[in-house]
Protein backbone atom coordinates (compact mmCIF):
# COMPACT_ATOMS: atom_id res chain seq x y z
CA UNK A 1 115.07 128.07 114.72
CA UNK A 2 115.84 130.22 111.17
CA UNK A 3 117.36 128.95 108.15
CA UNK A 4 119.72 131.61 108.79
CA UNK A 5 120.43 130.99 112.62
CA UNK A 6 120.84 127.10 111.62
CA UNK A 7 122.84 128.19 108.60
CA UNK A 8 125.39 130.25 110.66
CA UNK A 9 125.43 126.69 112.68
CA UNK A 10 126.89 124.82 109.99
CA UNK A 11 129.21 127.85 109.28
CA UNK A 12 130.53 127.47 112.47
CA UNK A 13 130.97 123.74 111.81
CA UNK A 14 133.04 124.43 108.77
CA UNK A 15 136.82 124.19 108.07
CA UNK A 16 136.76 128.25 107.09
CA UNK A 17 135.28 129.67 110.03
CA UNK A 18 137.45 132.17 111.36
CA UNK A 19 139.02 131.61 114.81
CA UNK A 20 136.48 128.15 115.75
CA UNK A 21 139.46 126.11 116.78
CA UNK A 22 136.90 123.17 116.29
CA UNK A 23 139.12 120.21 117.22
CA UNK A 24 140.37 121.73 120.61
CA UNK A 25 136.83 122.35 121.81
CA UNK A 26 135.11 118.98 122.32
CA UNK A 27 132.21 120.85 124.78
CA UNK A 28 131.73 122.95 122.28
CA UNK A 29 131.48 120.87 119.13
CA UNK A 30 129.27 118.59 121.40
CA UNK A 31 126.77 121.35 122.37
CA UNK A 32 127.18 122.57 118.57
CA UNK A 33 126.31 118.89 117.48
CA UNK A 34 123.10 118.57 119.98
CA UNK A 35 122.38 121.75 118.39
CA UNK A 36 122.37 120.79 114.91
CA UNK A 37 120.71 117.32 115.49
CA UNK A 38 117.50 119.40 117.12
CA UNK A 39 117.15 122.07 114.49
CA UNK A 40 118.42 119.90 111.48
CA UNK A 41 116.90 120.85 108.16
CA UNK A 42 114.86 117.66 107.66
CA UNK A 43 112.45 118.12 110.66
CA UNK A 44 112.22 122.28 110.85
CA UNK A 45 108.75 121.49 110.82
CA UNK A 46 107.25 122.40 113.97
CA UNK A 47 106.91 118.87 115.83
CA UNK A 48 104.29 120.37 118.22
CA UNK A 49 101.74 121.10 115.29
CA UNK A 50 98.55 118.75 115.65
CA UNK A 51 97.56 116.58 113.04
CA UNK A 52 94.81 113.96 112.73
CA UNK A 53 95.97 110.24 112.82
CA UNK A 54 93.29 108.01 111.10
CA UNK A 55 93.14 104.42 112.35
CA UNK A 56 91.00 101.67 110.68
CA UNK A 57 92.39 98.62 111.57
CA UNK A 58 92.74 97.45 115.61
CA UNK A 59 93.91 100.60 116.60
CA UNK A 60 90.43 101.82 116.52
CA UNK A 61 90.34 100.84 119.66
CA UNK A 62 91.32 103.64 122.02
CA UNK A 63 92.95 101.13 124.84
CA UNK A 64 94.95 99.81 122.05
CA UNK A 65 96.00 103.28 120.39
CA UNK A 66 97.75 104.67 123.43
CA UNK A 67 100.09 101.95 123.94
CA UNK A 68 101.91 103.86 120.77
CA UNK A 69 101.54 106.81 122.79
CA UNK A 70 102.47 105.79 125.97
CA UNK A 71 104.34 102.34 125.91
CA UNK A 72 102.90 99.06 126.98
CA UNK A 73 101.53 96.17 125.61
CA UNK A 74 97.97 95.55 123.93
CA UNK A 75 95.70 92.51 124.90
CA UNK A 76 95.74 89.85 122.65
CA UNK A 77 98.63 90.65 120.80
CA UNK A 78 102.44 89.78 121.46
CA UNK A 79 104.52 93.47 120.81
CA UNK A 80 105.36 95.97 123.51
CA UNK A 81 105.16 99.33 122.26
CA UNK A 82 107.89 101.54 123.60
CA UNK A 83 105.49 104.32 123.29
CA UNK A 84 106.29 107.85 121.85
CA UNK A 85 108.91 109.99 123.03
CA UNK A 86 105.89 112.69 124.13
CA UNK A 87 103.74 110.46 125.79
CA UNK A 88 101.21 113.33 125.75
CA UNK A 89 97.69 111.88 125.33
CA UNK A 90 95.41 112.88 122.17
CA UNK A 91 93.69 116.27 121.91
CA UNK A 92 90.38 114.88 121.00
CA UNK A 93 89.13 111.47 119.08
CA UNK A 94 86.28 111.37 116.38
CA UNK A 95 84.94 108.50 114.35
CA UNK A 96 85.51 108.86 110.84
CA UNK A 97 86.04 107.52 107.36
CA UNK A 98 88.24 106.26 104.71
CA UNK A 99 87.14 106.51 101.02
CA UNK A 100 89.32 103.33 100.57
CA UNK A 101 88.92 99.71 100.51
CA UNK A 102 89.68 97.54 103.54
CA UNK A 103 91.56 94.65 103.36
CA UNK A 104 93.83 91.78 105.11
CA UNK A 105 97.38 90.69 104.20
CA UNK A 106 100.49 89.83 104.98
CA UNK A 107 101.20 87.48 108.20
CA UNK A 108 101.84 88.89 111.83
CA UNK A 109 103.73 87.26 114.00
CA UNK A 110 101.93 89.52 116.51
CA UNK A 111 98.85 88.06 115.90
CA UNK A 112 99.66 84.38 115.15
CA UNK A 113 100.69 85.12 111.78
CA UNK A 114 97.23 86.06 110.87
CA UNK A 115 96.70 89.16 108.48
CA UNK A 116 96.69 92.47 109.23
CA UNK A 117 94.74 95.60 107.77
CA UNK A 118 95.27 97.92 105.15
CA UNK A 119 93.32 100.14 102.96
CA UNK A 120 93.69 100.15 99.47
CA UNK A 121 96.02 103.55 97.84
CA UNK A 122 93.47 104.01 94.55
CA UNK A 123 90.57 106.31 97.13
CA UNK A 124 86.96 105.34 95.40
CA UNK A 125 83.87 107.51 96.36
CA UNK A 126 81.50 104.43 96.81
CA UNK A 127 84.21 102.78 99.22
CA UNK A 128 83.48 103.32 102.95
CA UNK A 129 85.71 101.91 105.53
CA UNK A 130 85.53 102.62 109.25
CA UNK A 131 88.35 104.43 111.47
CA UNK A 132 88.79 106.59 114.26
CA UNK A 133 90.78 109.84 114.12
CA UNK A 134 93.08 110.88 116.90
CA UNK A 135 94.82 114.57 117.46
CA UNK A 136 98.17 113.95 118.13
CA UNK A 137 101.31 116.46 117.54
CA UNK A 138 103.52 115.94 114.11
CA UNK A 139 106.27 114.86 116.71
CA UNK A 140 103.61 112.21 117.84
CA UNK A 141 102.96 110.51 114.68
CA UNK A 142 106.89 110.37 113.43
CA UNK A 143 106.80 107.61 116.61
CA UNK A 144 104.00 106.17 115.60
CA UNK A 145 104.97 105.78 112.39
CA UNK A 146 108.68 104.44 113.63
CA UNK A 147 107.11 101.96 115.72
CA UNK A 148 104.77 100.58 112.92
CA UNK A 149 107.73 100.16 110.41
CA UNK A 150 109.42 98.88 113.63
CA UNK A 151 112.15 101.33 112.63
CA UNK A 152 114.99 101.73 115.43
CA UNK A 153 116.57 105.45 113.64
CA UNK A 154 115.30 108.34 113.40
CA UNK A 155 112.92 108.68 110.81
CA UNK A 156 111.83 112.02 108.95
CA UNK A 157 108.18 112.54 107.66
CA UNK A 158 107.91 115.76 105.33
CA UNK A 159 104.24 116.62 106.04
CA UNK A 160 104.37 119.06 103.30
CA UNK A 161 105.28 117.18 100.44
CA UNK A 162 102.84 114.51 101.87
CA UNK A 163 99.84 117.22 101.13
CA UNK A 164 101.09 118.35 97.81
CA UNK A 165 101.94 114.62 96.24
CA UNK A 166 98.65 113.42 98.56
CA UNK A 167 101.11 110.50 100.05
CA UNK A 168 104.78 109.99 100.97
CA UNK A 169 107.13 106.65 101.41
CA UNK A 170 108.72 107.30 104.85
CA UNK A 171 110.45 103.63 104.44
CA UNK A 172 110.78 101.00 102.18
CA UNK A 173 110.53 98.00 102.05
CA UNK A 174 107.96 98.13 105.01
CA UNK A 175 104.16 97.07 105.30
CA UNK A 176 103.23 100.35 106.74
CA UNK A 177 105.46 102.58 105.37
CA UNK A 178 102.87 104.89 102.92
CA UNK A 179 101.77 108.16 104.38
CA UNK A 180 98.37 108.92 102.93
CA UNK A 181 97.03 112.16 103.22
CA UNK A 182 93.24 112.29 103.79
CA UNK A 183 92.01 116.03 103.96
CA UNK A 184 91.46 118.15 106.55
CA UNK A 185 89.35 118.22 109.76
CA UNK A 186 88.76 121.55 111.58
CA UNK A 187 91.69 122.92 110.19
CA UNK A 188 93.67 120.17 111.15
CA UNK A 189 95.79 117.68 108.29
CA UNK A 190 94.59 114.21 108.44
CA UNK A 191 96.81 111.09 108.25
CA UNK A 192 96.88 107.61 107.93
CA UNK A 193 99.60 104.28 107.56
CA UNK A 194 99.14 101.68 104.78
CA UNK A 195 101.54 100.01 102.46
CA UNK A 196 102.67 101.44 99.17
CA UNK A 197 100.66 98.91 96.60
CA UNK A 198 97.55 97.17 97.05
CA UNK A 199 98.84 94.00 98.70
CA UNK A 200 97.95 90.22 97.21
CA UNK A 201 97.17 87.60 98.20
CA UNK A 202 94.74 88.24 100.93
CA UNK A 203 95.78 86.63 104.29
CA UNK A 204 92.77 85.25 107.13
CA UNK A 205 92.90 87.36 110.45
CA UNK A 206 92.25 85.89 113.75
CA UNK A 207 90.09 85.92 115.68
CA UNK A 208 91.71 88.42 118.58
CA UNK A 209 92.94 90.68 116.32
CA UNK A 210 88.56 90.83 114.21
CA UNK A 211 87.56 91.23 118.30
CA UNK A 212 89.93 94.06 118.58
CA UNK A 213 88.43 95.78 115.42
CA UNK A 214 85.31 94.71 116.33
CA UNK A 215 85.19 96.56 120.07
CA UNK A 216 86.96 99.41 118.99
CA UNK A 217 84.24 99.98 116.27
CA UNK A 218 81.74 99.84 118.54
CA UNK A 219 83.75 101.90 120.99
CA UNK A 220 83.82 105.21 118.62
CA UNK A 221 80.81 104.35 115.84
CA UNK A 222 78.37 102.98 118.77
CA UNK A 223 77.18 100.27 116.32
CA UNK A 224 75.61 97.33 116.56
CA UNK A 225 76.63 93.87 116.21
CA UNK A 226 75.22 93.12 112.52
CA UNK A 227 75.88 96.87 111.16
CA UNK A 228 79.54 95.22 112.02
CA UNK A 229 78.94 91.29 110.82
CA UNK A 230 77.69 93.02 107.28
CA UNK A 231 80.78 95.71 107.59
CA UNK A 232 83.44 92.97 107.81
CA UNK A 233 81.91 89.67 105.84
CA UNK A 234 83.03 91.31 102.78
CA UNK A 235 86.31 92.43 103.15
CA UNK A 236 88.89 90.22 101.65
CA UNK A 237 90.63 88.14 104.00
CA UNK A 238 87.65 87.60 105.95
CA UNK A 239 85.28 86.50 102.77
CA UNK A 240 85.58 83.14 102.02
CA UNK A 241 87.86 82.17 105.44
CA UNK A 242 85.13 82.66 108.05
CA UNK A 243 81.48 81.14 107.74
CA UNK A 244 78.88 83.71 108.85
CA UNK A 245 78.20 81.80 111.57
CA UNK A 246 81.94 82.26 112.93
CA UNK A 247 81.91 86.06 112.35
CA UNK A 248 78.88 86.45 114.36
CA UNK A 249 80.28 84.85 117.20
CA UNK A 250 83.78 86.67 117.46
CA UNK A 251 81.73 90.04 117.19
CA UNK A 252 79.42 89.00 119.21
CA UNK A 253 82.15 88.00 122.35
């Protein structure tokens, strides 16, 4: 819709529009309202547009990804996802990667309070972390992003303001609620979740959720065990809370 058909919308809503007899017409002002909530200013983007939704933590994992999309619940954790509204499944998947530091934080009750991945917001050419990119519709990721600041509104992303400032705060307080923007892939904007400052202390994962990461790296990277041991041992979180000897064996199950 126009800004000047959804302008003549709120016209009509207004106490000077000539001959709307507003408060005798409740199916009216009801269609009127569905109207308005549909076409409102804040999301005149079009929701169908594809972006690029970069994963690096357990949601590089394909199985695990599409219970955002389409509802469920993931092994080894203790959520169920609700899903998105368009449970429409991704365009396409490529591996890919983050010019950011990964780390582990904060304590998730869905994974036994263990931390939980981020990547750092300062982007450093010599930092390399591992994710997975996913083609889902602008629409798509506004429920992704809801269900990963578990918020139960609406929520409004403006994708345009997230290119030109290069991220956006969609919520706050919330661990996942910075939208970075990452560049472009075939001509498509590429996004990903992370929290607003580069969190401290660094919190242990378990051992389901480094076996999630683990498979889902292999899943869209094809790498090998060790090219994964030497990937993770350094990251903090893991350094210093698991012997080498441990790591080897949860990537290795």
């Amino acid at each position: 819709m126009s800004n000047r058909i959804y302008s003549q919308l709120l016209y009509l809503t207004s106490a000077t529009a000539p001959g709307w007899a507003f408060s005798k017409c409740p199916a009216e002002r009801k269609a009127l309202n569905v109207a308005c909530y549909f076409f409102r200013p804040t999301i005149m983007t079009n929701l169908q547009d594809k972006v690029w939704y970069a994963c690096y933590g357990s949601n590089i994992l394909e199985e695990r990804f599409l219970c955002y999309i389409k509802g469920g619940q993931p092994k080894g954790a203790k959520t169920t996802y609700e899903g998105c509204r368009n449970k429409t499944l991704p365009a396409d998947n490529e591996d890919f990667y983050i010019s950011s530091e990964l780390y582990f934080a904060k304590e998730s009750n869905n994974w036994d309070n263990g931390g939980v991945a981020f990547v750092r917001t300062l982007f450093e050419p010599q930092a390399s972390t591992i994710g997975r990119i996913y083609l889902v519709t602008k629409g798509q990721l506004i429920d992704i992003a809801r269900q990963e600041t578990n918020t139960k509104t609406e929520l409004t992303i403006d994708f345009d303001k997230a290119i030109n400032d290069s991220s956006y705060i969609l919520k706050r307080p919330s661990w996942y609620g910075n939208l970075l923007y990452l560049g472009r892939q075939n001509e498509y904007p590429i996004f990903t979740l992370t929290n607003e400052n580069d969190l401290q202390p660094f919190t242990k994962p378990n051992k389901n959720y480094i076996k999630t990461i683990s498979k889902g790296i292999k899943e869209a990277h094809n790498f090998d065990d060790k090219t994964i041991f030497e990937y993770l041992k350094t990251k903090g979180g893991i350094k210093d809370n698991y012997t080498d000897q441990e790591l080897i064996e949860i990537i290795n199950e």
